[in-house]
Protein backbone atom coordinates (compact mmCIF):
# COMPACT_ATOMS: atom_id res chain seq x y z
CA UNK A 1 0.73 16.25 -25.62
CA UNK A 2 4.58 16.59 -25.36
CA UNK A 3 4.34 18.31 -21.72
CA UNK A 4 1.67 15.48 -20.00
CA UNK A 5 4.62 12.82 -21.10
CA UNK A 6 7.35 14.89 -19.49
CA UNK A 7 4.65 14.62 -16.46
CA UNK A 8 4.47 10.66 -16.69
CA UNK A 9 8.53 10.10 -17.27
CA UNK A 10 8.95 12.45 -14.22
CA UNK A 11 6.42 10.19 -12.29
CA UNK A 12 7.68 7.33 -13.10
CA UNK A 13 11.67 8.35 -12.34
CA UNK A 14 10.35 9.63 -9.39
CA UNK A 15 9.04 6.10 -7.96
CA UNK A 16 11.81 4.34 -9.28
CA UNK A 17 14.01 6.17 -7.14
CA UNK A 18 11.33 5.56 -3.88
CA UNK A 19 11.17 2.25 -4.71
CA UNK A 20 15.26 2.41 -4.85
CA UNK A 21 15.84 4.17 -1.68
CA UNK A 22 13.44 1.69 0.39
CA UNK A 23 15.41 -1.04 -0.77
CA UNK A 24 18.09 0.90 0.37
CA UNK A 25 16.86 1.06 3.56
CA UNK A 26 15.74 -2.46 3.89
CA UNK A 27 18.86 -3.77 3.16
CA UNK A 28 20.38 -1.77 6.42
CA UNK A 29 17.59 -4.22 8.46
CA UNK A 30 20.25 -7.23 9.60
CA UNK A 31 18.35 -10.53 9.01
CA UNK A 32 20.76 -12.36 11.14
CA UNK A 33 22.87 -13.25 8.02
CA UNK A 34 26.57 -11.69 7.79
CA UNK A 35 26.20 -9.18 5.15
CA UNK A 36 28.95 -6.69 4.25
CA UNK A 37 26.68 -4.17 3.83
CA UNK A 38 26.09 -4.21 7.29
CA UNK A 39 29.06 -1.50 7.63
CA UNK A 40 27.79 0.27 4.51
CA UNK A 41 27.23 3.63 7.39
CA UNK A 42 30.07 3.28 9.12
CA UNK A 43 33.11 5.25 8.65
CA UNK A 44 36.59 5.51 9.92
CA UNK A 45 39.21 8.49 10.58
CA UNK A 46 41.78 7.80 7.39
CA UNK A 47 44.21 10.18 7.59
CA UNK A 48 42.29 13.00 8.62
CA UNK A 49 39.37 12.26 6.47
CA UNK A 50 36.27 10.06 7.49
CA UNK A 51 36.29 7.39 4.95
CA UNK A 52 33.80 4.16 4.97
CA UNK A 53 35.18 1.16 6.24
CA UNK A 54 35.05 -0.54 2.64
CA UNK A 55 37.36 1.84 1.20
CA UNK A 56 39.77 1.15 3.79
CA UNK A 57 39.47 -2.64 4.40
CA UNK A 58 38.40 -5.60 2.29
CA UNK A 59 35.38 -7.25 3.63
CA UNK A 60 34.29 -10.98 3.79
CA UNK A 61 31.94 -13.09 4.96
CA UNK A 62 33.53 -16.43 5.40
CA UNK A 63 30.43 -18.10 6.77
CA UNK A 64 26.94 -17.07 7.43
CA UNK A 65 27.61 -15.86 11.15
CA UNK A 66 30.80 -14.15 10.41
CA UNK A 67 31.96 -10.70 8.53
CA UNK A 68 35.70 -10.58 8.57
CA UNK A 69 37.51 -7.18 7.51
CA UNK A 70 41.07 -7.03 6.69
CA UNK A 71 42.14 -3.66 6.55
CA UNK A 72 45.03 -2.11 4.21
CA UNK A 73 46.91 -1.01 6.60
CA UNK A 74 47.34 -3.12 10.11
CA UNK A 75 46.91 0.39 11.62
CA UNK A 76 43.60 0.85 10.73
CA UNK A 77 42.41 -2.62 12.54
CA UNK A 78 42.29 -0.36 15.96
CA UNK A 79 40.15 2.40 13.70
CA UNK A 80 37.79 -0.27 12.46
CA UNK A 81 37.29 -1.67 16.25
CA UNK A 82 36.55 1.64 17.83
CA UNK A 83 34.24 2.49 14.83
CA UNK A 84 31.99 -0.82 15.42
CA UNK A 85 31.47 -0.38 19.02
CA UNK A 86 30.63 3.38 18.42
CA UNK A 87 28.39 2.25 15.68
CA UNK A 88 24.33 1.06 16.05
CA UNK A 89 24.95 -2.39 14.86
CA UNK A 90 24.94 -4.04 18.06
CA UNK A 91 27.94 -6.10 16.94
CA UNK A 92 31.19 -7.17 19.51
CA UNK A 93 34.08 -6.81 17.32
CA UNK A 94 37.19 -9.20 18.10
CA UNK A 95 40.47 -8.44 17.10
CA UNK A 96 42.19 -11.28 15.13
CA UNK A 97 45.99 -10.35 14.93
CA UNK A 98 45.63 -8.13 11.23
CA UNK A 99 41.92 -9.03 11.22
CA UNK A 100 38.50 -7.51 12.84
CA UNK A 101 36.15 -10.30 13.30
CA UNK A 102 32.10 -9.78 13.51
CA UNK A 103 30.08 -12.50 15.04
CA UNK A 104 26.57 -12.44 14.21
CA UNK A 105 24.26 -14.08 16.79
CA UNK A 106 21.18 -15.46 15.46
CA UNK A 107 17.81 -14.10 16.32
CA UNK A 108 15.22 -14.61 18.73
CA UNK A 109 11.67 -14.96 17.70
CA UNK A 110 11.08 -11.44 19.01
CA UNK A 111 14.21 -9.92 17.55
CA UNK A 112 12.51 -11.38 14.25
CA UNK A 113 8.93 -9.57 14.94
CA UNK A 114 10.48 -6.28 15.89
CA UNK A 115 12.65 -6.16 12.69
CA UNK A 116 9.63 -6.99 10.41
CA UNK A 117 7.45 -4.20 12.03
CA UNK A 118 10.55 -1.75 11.09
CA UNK A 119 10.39 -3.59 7.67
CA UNK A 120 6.62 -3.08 7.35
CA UNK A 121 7.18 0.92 8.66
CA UNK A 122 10.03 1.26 5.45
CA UNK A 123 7.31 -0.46 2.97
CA UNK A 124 4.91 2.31 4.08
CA UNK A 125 7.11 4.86 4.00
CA UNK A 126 7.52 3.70 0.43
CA UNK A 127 4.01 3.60 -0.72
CA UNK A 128 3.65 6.94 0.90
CA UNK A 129 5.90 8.55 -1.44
CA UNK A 130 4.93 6.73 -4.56
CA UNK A 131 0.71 7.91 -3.37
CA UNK A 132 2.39 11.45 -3.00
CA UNK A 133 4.27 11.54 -6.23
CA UNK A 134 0.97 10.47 -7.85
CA UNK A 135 -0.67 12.93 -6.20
CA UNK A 136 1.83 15.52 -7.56
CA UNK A 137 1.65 14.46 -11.13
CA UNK A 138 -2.25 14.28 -11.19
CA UNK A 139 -2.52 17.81 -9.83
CA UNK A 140 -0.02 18.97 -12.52
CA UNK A 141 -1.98 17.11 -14.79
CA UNK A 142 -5.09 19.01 -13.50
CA UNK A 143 -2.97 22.35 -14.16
CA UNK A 144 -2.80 21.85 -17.68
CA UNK A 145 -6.57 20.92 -18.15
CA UNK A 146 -7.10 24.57 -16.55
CA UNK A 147 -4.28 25.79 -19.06
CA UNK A 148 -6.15 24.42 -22.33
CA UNK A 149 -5.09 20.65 -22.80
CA UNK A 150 -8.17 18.16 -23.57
CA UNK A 151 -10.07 16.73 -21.37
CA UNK A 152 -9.78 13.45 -22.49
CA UNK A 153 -5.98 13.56 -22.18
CA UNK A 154 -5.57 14.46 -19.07
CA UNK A 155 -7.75 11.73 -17.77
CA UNK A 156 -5.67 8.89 -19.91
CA UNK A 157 -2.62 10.39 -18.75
CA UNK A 158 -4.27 10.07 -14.79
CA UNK A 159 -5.00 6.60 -15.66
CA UNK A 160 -1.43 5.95 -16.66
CA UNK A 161 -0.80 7.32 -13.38
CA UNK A 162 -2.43 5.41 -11.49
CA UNK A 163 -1.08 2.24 -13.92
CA UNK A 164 2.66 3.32 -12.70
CA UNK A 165 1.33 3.82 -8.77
CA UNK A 166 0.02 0.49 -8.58
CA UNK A 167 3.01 -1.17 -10.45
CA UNK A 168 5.26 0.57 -8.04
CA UNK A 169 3.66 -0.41 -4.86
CA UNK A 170 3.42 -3.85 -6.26
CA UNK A 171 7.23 -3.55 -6.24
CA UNK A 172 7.44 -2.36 -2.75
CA UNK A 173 5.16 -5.69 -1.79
CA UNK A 174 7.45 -8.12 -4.08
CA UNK A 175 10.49 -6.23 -1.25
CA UNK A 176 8.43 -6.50 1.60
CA UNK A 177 7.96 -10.82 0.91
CA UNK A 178 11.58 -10.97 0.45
CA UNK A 179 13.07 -9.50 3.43
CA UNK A 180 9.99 -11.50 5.35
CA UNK A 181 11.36 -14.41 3.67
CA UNK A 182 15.14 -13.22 4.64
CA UNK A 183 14.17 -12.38 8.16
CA UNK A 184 11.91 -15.16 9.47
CA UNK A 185 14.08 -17.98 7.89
CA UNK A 186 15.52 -19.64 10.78
């Protein structure tokens, strides 16, 4: 039945997209590695405008322990610096001559536990809304049996369901060992 696939494809879009934004949000979790995506949230006043310092500024990470931004314009390096310290990274910017230099310090053993129990809260967060999307889809599903559609479809189309949910989550777990991996390699 044309309508329970529409069901399924909107399912499954759906929990690509959760699975998307918690890797999204992992990736904001510093592991103690220089990442330019660290500044991904932070924005500057460009002319007027608040712009993201990657649009202003090229950003490199020389070593592990060090993001270095150049920005565009020398003006902006004074930008950039009040930015970071207004920002939640935690991060002591040092001004280079035309540069901004980020030092990242490595972290303590309890640093590492308290970023893996805001790892663990994202996973969750994750599998909540790929149980709640299935939860959508089957009660949809459960709409059309009332509306006329076979009984036998339906319940083939919930399996498939639950087929995607458990796929999904699985991909949530193969996140969660990576940024374990990321995180409590010293």
């Amino acid at each position: 039945m044309e309508e329970i696939q529409l069901f399924l494809e909107d399912a499954k879009d759906s929990m690509e997209k959760a699975v998307k934004h918690t890797s999204i949000e992992l990736s904001k979790i510093r592991a103690g590695k220089a990442m330019p995506s660290m500044l991904d949230g932070i924005s500057v006043e460009y002319y007027g405008t608040m712009t993201p310092i990657a649009q202003v500024a090229s950003i490199n990470t020389p070593d592990p322990r060090t993001i270095l931004i150049k920005p565009f314009e020398k003006k902006m390096v004074g930008e950039i610096n009040k930015a970071i310290n207004n920002s939640d990274l935690r991060l002591t910017p040092m001004l280079d001559g035309e540069f901004v230099r980020l030092n990242i310090p490595p972290l303590t053993e309890e640093r590492r536990r308290d970023l893996m129990k805001k790892v663990k809260n994202e996973i969750e967060s994750g599998k909540v809304s790929i149980r709640n999307i299935r939860k959508d889809t089957n009660e949809s599903l459960r709409k059309l049996l009332k509306e006329g559609a076979s009984e036998d479809e339906v319940k083939r189309a919930e399996e498939k369901v639950q087929q995607l949910t458990d796929s999904y989550i699985a991909k949530t777990e193969v996140l969660l060992t990576n940024k374990e991996t990321e995180i409590m390699t010293v």
